[in-house]
C-alpha atoms as a PDB file:
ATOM      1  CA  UNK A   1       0.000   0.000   0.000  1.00  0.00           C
ATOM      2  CA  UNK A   2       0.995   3.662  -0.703  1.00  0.00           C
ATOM      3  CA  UNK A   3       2.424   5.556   1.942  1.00  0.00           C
ATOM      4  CA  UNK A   4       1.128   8.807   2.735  1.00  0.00           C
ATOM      5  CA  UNK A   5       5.047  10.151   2.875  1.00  0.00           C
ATOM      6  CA  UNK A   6       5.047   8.698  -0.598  1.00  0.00           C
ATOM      7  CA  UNK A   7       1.834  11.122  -1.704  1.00  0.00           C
ATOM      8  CA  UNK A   8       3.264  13.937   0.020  1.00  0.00           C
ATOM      9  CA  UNK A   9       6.257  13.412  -2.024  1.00  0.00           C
ATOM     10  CA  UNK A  10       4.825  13.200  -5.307  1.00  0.00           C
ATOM     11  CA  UNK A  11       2.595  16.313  -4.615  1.00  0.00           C
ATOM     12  CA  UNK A  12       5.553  18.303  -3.596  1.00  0.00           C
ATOM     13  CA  UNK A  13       7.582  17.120  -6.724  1.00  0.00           C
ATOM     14  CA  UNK A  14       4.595  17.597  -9.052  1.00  0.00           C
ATOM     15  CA  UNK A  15       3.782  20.917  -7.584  1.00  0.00           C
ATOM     16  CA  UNK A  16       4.814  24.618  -5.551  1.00  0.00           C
ATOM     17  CA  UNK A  17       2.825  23.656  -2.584  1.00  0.00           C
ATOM     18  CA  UNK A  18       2.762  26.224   0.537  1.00  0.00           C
ATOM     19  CA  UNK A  19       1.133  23.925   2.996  1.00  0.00           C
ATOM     20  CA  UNK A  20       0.313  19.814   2.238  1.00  0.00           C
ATOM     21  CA  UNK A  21      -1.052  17.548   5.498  1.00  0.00           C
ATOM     22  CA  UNK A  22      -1.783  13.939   4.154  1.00  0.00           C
ATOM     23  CA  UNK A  23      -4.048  11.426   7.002  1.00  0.00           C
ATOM     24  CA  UNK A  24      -4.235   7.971   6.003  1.00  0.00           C
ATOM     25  CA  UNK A  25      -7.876   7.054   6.810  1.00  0.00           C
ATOM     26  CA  UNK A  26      -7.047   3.169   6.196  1.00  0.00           C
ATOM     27  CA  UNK A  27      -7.558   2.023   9.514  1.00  0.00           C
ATOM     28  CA  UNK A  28     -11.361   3.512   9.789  1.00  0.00           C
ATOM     29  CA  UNK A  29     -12.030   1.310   6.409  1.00  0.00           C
ATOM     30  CA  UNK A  30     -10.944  -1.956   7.645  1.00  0.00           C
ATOM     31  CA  UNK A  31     -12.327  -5.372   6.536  1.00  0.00           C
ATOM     32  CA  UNK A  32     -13.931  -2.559   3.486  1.00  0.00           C
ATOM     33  CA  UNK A  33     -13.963  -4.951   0.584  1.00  0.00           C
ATOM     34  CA  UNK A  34     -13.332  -3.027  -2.626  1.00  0.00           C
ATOM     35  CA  UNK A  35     -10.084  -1.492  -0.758  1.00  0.00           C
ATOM     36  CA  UNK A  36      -9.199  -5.213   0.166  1.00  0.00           C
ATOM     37  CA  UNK A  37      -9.289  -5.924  -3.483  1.00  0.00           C
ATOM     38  CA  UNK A  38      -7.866  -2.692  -4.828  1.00  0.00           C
ATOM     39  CA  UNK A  39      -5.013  -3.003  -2.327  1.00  0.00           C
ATOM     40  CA  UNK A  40      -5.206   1.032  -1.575  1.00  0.00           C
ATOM     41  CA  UNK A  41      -5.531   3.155   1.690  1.00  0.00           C
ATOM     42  CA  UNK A  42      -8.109   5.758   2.296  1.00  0.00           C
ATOM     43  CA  UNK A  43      -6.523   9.250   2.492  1.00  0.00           C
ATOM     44  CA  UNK A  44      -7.339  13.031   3.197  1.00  0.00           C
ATOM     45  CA  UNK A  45      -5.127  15.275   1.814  1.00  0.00           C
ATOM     46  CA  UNK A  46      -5.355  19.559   2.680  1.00  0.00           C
ATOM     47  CA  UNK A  47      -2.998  21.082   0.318  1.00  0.00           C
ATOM     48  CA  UNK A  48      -2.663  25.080  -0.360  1.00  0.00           C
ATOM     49  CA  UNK A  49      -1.333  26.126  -3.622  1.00  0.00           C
ATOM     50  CA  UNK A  50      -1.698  29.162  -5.822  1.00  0.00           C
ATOM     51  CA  UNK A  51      -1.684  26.669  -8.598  1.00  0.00           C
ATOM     52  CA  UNK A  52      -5.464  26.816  -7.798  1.00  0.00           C
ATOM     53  CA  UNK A  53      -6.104  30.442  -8.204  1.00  0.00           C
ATOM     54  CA  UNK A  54      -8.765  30.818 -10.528  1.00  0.00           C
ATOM     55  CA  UNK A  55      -9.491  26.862 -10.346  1.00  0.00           C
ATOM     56  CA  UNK A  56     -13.043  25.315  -9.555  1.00  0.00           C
ATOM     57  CA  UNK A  57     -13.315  22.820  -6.727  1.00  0.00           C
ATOM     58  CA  UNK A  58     -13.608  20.205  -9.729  1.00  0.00           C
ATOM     59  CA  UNK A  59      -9.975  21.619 -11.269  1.00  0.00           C
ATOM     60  CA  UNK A  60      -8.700  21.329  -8.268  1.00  0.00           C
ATOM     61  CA  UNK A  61      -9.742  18.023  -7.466  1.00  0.00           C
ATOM     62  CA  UNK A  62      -8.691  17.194 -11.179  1.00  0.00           C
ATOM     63  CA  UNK A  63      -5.226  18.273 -10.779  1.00  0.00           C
ATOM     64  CA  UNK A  64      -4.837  16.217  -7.369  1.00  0.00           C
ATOM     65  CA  UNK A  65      -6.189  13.038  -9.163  1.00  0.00           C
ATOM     66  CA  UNK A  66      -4.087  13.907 -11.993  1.00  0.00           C
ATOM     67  CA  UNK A  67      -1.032  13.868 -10.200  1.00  0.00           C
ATOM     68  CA  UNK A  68      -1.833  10.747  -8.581  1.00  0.00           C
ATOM     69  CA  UNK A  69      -3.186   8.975 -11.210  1.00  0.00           C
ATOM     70  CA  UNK A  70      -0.348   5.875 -11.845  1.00  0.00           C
ATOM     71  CA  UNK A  71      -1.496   5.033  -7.955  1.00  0.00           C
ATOM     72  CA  UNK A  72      -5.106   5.038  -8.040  1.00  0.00           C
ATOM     73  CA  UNK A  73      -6.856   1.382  -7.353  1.00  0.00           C
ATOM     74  CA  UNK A  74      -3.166   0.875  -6.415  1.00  0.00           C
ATOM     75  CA  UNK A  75      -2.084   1.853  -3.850  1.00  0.00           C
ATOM     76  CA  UNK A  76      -4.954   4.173  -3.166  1.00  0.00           C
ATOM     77  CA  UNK A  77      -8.615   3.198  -2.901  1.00  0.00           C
ATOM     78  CA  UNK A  78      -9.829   7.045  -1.982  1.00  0.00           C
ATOM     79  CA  UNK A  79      -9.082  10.218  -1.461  1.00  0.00           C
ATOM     80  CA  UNK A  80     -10.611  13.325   0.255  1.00  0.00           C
ATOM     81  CA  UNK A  81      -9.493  16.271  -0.893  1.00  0.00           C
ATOM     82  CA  UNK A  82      -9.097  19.914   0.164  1.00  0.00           C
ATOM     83  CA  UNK A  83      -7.811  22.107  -2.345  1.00  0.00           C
ATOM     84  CA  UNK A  84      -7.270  25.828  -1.011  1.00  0.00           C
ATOM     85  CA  UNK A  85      -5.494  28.756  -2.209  1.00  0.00           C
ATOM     86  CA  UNK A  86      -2.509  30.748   0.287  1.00  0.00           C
ATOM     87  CA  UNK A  87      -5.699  33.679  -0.178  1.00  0.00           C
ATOM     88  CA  UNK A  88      -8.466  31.513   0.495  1.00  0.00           C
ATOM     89  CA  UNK A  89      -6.161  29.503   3.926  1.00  0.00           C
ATOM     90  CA  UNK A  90      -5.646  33.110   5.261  1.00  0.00           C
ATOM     91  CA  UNK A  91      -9.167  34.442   4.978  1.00  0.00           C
ATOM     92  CA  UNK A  92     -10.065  31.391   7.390  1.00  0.00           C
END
């Protein structure tokens, strides 16, 4: 299974990120049988770029999937994204 040091590596070689915190979920999905089968973890990834200014949610999520395409259904089963701008983290 992919490590989530392993996606925070690809995301920070694929892209200028300010701020990137990867959870893996796996554990609350135990015994779930299409991750069983796909061999993947569950993760939540926050990540803050300006690569997303003037992105939609769905470009955003686009560009994360994307990125980690070669490791979906391998290695990764699902992902929960946030996708924020350094703007948009700082109006919070």
């Amino acid at each position: 299974m992919l490590s989530k040091d392993k996606i925070e590596e690809i995301l920070h070689q694929s892209m200028n990120v300010d701020r990137l915190v990867v959870i893996d979920d796996s554990a609350k999905h135990a015994g779930h049988a299409e991750s069983t089968k796909s061999g993947g973890g569950h993760f939540s990834i926050h990540i803050v770029s300006d690569a997303f200014v003037g992105k939609t949610r769905v470009q955003r999520h686009k560009m994360i999937y994307m990125i980690l395409n070669d490791y979906m259904g391998q290695g990764i089963h699902a992902l929960a994204i946030k996708a924020q701008t350094v703007a948009e983290l700082e109006q919070k």
